[in-house]
C-alpha atoms as a PDB file:
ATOM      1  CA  UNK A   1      -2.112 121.550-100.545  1.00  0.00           C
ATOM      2  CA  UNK A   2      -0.064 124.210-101.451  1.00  0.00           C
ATOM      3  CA  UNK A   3       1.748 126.531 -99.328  1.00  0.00           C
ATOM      4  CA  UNK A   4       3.443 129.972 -99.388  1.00  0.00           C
ATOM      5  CA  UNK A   5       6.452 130.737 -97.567  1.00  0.00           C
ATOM      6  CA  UNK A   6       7.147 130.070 -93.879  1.00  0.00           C
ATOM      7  CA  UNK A   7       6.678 133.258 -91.726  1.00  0.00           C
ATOM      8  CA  UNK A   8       9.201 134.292 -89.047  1.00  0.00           C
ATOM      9  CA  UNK A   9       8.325 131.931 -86.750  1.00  0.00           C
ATOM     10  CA  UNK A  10       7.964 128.786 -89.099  1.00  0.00           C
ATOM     11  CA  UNK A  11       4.794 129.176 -89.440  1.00  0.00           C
ATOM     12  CA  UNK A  12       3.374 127.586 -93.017  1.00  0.00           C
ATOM     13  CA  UNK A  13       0.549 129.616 -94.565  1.00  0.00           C
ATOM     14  CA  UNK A  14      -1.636 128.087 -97.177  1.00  0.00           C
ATOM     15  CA  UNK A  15      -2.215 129.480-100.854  1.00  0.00           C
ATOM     16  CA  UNK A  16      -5.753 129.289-101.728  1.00  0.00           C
ATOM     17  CA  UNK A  17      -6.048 128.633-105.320  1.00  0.00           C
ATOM     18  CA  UNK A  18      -9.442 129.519-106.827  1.00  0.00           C
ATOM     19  CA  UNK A  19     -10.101 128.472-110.413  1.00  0.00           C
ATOM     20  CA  UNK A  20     -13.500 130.957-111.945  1.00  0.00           C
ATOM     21  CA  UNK A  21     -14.140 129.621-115.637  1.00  0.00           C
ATOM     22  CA  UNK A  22     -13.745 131.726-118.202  1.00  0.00           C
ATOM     23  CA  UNK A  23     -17.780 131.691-119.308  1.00  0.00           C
ATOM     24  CA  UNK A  24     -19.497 135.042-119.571  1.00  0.00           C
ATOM     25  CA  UNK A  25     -22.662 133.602-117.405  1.00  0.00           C
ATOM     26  CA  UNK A  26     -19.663 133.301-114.495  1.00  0.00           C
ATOM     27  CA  UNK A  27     -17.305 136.132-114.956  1.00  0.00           C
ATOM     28  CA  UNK A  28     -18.687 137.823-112.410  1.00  0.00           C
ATOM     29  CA  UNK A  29     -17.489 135.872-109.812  1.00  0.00           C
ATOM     30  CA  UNK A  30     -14.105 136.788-110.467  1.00  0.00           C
ATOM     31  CA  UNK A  31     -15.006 140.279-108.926  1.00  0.00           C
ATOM     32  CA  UNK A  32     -15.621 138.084-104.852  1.00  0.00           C
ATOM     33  CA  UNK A  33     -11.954 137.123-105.133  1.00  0.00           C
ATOM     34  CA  UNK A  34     -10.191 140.062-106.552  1.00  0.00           C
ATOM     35  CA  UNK A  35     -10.135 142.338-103.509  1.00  0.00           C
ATOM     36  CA  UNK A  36      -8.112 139.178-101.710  1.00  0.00           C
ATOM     37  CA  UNK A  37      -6.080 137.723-105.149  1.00  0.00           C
ATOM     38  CA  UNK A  38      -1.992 137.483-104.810  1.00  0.00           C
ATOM     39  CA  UNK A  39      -1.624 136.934-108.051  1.00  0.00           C
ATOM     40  CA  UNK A  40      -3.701 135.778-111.089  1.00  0.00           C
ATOM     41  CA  UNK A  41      -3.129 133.013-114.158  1.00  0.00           C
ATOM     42  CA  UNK A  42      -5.092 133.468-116.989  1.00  0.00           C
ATOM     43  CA  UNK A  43      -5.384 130.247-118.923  1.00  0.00           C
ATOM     44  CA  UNK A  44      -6.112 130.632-122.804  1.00  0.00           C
ATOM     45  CA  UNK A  45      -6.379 127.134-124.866  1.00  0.00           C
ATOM     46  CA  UNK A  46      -3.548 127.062-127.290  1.00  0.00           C
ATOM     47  CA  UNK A  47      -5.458 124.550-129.618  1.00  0.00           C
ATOM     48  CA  UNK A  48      -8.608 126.178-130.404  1.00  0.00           C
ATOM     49  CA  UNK A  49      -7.029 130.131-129.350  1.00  0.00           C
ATOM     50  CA  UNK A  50      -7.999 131.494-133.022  1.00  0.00           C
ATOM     51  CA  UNK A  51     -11.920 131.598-132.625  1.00  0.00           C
ATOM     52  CA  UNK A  52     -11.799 132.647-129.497  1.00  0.00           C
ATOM     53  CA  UNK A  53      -9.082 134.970-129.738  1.00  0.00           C
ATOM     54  CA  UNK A  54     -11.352 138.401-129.682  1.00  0.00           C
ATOM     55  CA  UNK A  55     -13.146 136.892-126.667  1.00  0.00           C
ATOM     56  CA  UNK A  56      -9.690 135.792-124.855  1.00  0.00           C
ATOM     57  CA  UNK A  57      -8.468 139.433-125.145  1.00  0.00           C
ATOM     58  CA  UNK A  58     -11.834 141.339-124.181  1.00  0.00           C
ATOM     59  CA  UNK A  59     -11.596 139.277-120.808  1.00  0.00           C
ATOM     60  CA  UNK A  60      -8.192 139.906-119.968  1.00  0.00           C
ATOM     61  CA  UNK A  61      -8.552 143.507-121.106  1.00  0.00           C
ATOM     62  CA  UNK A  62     -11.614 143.789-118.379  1.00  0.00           C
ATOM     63  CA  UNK A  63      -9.140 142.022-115.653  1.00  0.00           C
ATOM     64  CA  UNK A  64      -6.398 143.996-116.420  1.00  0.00           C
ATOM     65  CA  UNK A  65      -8.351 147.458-115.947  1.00  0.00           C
ATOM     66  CA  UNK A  66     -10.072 146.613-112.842  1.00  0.00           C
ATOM     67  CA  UNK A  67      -9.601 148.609-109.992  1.00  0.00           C
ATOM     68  CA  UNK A  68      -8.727 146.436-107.801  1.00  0.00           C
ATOM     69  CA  UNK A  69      -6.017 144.684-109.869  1.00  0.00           C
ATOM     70  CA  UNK A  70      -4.199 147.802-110.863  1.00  0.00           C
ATOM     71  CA  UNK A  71      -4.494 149.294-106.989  1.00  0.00           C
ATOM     72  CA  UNK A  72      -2.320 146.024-105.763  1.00  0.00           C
ATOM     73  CA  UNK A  73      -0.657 145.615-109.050  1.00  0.00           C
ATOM     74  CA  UNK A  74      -1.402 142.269-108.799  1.00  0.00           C
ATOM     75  CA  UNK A  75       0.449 140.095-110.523  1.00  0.00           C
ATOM     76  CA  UNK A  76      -0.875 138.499-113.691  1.00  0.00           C
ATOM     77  CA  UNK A  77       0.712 134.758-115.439  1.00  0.00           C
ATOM     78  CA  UNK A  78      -1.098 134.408-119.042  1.00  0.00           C
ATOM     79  CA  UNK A  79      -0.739 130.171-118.969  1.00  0.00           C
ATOM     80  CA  UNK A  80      -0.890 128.552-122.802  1.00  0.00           C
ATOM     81  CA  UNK A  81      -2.615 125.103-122.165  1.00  0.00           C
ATOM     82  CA  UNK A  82      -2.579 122.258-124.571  1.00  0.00           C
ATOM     83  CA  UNK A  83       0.678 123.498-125.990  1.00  0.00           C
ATOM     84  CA  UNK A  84       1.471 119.725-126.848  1.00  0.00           C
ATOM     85  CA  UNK A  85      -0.961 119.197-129.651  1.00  0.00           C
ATOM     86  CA  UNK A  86       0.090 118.849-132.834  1.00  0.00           C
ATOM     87  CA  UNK A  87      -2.847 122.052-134.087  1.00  0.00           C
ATOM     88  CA  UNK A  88      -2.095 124.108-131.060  1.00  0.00           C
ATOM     89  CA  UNK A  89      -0.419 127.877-131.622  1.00  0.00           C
ATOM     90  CA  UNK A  90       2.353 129.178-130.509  1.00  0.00           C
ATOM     91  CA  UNK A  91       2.618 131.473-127.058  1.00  0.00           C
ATOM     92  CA  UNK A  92       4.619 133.760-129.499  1.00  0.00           C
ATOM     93  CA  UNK A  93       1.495 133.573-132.003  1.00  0.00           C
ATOM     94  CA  UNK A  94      -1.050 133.985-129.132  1.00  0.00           C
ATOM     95  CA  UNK A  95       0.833 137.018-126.995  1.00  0.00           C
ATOM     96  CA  UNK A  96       1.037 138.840-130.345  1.00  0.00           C
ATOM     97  CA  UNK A  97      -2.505 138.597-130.962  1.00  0.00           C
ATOM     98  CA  UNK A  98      -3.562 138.833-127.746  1.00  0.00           C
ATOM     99  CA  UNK A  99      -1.710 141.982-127.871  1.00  0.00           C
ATOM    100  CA  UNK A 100      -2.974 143.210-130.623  1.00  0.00           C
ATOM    101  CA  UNK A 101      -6.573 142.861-130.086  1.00  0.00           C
ATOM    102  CA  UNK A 102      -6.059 144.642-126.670  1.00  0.00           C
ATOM    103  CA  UNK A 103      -4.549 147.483-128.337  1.00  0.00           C
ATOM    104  CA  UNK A 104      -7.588 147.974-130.385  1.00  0.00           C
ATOM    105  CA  UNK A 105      -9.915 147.907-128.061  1.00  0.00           C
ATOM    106  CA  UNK A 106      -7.880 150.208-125.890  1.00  0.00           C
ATOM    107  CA  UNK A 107      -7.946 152.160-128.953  1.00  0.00           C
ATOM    108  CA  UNK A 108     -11.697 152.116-129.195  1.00  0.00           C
ATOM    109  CA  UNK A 109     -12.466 153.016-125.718  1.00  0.00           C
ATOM    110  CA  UNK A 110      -9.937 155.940-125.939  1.00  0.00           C
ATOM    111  CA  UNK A 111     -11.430 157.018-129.143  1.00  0.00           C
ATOM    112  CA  UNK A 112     -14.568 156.932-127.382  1.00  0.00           C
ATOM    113  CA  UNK A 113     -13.863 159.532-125.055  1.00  0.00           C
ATOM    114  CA  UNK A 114     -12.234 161.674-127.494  1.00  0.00           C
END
C-alpha cells in the first residue's frame, strides 16, 4: 500500500494507483480517473518503442491536451520500461522521437485550423 504524506495531525492518506492499458478499445477509461489524477506515468516499452512510436506519441499528445490535465496541470512522468534489454532504445532516442512526432501532429492540427 502506498501512502502520501502525513497530514497535520498524522494522519496517513493512501495513493490510489490506477494502471488503464494503453489499448485503443480501453483508452477511454482514462477519461473516469482524470478529473481525480495527482499525477500521471506514461509507460512506453523501450524494446519494441520503434513500431509503435507514432501510436505512443498520438496517445500522449491526446493526454496532454485534455482539459482536465492542463486545468490542474497535472503532473505527467513518461516511464521507459525494459530499458535492460540488450535491443531496447534509449530514453534519449525515445524523448526525441516522441517529441518529434508530437510536434507534427501539433503541426497538423494547427495547420488545420489555418
Amino acid at each position: 500500500m502506498l501512502h502520501s504524506e502525513s497530514d497535520k495531525v498524522g494522519k496517513v492518506n493512501p495513493v490510489h494507483v490506477i494502471d488503464v492499458p494503453g489499448h485503443s478499445r480501453l483508452r477511454t477509461k482514462l477519461d473516469e480517473y482524470l478529473p481525480q489524477a495527482a499525477g500521471l506515468v506514461f509507460v512506453v516499452d523501450a524494446r519494441d518503442f520503434l513500431p509503435n512510436c507514432r501510436g505512443a506519441a498520438e496517445y500522449l499528445y491526446y493526454i496532454l491536451t485534455k482539459a482536465s490535465v492542463v486545468k490542474k496541470k497535472i503532473p505527467m512522468l513518461i516511464l521507459c520500461n525494459k530499458t535492460d534489454k540488450v535491443t531496447a532504445h534509449t530514453k534519449e532516442f525515445i524523448r526525441k522521437l516522441l517529441e518529434k512526432e508530437i510536434d507534427k501532429l501539433w503541426t497538423s492540427i494547427k495547420n488545420c485550423y489555418i
